[in-house]
C-alpha atoms as a PDB file:
ATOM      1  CA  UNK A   1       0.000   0.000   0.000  1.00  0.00           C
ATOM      2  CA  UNK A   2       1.119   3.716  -0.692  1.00  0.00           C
ATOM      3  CA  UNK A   3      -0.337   6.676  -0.116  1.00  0.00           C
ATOM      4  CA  UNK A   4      -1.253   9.250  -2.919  1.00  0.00           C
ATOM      5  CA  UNK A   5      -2.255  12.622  -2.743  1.00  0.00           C
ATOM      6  CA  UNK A   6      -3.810  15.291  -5.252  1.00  0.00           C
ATOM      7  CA  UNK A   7      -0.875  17.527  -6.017  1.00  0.00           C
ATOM      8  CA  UNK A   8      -3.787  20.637  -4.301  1.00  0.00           C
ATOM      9  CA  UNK A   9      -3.101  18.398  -1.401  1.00  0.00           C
ATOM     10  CA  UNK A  10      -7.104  18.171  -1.360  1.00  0.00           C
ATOM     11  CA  UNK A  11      -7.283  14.390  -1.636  1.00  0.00           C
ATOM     12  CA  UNK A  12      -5.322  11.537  -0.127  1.00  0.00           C
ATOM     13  CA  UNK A  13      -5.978   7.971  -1.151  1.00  0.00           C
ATOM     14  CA  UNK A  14      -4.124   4.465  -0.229  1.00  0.00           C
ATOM     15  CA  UNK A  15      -3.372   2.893  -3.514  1.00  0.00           C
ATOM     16  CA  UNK A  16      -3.483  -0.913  -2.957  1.00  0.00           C
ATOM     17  CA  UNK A  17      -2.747  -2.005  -6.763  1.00  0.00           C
ATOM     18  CA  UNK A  18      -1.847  -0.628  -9.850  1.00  0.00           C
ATOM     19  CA  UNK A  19      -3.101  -2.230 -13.435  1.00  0.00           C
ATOM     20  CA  UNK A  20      -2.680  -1.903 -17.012  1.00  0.00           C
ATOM     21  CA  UNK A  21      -4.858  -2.443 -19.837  1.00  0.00           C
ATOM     22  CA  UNK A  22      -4.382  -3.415 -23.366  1.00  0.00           C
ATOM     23  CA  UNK A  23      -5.772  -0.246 -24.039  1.00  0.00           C
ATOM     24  CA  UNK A  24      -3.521   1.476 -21.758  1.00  0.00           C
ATOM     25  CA  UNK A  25      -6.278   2.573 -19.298  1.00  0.00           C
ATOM     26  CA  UNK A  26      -4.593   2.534 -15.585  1.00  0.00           C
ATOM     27  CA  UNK A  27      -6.354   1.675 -12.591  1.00  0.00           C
ATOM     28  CA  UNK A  28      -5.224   2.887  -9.124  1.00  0.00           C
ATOM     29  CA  UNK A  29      -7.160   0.260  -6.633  1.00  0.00           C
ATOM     30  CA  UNK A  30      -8.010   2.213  -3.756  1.00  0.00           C
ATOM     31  CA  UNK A  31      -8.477   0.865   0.080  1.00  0.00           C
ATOM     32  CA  UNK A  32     -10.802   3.435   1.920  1.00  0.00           C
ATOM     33  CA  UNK A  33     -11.896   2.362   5.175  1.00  0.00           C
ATOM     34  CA  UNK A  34     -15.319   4.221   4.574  1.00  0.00           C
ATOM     35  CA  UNK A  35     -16.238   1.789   1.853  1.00  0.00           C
ATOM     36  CA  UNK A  36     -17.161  -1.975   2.132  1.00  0.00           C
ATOM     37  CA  UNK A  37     -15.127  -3.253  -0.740  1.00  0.00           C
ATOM     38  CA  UNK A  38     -12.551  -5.958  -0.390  1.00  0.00           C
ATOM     39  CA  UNK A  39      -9.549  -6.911  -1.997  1.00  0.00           C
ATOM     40  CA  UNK A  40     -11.242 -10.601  -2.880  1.00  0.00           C
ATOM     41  CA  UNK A  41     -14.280  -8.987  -4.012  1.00  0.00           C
ATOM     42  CA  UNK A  42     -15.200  -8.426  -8.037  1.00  0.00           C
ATOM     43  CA  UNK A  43     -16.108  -5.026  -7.826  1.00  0.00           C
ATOM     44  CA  UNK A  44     -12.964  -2.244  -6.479  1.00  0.00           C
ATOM     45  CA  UNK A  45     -12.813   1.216  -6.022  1.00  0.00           C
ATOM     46  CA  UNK A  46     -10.438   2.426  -8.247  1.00  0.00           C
ATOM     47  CA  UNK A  47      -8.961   5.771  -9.909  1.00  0.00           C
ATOM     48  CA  UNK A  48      -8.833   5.360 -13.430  1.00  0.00           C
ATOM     49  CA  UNK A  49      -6.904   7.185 -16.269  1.00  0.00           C
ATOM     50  CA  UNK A  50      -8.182   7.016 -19.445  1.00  0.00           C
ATOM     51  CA  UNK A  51     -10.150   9.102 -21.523  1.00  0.00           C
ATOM     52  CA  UNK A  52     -10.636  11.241 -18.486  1.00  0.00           C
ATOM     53  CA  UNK A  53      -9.500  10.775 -14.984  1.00  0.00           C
ATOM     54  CA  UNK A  54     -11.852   9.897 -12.112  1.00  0.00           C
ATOM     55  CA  UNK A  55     -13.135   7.402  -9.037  1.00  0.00           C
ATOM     56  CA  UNK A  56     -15.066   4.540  -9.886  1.00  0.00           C
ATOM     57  CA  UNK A  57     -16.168   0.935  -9.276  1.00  0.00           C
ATOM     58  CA  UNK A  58     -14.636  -1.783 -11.424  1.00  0.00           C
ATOM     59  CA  UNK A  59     -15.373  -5.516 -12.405  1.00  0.00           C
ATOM     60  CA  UNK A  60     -12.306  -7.068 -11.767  1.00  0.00           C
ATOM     61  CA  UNK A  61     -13.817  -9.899 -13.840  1.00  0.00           C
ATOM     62  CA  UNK A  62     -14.829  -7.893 -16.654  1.00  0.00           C
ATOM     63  CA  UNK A  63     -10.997  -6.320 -17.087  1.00  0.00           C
ATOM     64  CA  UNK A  64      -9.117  -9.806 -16.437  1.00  0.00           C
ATOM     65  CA  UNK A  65      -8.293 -10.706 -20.112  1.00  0.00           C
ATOM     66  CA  UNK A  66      -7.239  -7.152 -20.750  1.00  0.00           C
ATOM     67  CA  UNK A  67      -4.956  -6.801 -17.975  1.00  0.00           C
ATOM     68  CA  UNK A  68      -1.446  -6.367 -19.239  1.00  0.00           C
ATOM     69  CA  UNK A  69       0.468  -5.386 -15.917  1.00  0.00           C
ATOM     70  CA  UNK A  70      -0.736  -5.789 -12.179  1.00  0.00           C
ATOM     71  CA  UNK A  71       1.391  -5.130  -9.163  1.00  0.00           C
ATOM     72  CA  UNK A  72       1.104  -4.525  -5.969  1.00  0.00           C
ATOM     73  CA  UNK A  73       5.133  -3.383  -5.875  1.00  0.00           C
ATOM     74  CA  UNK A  74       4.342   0.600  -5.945  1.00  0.00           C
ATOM     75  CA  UNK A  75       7.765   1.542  -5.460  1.00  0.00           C
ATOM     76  CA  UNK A  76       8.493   1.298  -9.101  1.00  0.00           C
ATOM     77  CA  UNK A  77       5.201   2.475 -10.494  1.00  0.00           C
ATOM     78  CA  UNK A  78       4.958   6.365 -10.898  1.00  0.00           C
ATOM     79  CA  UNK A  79       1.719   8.765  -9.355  1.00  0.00           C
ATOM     80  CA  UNK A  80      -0.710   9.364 -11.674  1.00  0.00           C
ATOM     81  CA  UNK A  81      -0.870  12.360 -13.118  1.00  0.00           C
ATOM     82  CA  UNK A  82      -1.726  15.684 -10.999  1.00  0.00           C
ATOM     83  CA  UNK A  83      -0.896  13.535  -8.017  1.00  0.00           C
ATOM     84  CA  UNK A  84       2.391  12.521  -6.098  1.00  0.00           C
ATOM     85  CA  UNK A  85       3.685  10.175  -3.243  1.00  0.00           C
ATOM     86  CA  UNK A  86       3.727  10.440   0.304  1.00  0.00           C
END
């Protein structure tokens, strides 16, 4: 887990996963203790980068066969955009 924050320093997240798709969409999988999602579950929070950036709910199932990189190694994996480490 790593912690990323809006680069306004008005949102903080904990970024649990990070995942490419074929079509180079990234998703951020997000742990927020408010919310009742799991990491075993289908659906994750997520912040995705695509054709615009934003939170949403993902089917893990849905994305499977387009997954082209998943890790849960951070370290190596840069912010997304507008946002940075902390």
């Amino acid at each position: 887990m790593r912690k990323m924050q809006s680069k306004n320093g008005q949102t903080t997240v904990k970024v649990t996963k990070h995942i490419i798709l074929q079509n180079f969409w990234e998703y951020y999988v997000v742990d927020d203790d408010e919310m009742e999602y799991n990491e075993k579950d289908d659906i994750q929070f997520v912040y995705a980068i695509g054709f615009a950036q934003e939170f949403g709910s993902v089917s893990m199932k849905e994305i499977k066969p387009f997954i082209v990189s998943e890790t849960k190694n951070l370290n190596d994996v840069a912010p997304a955009p507008d946002w940075m480490w902390i």
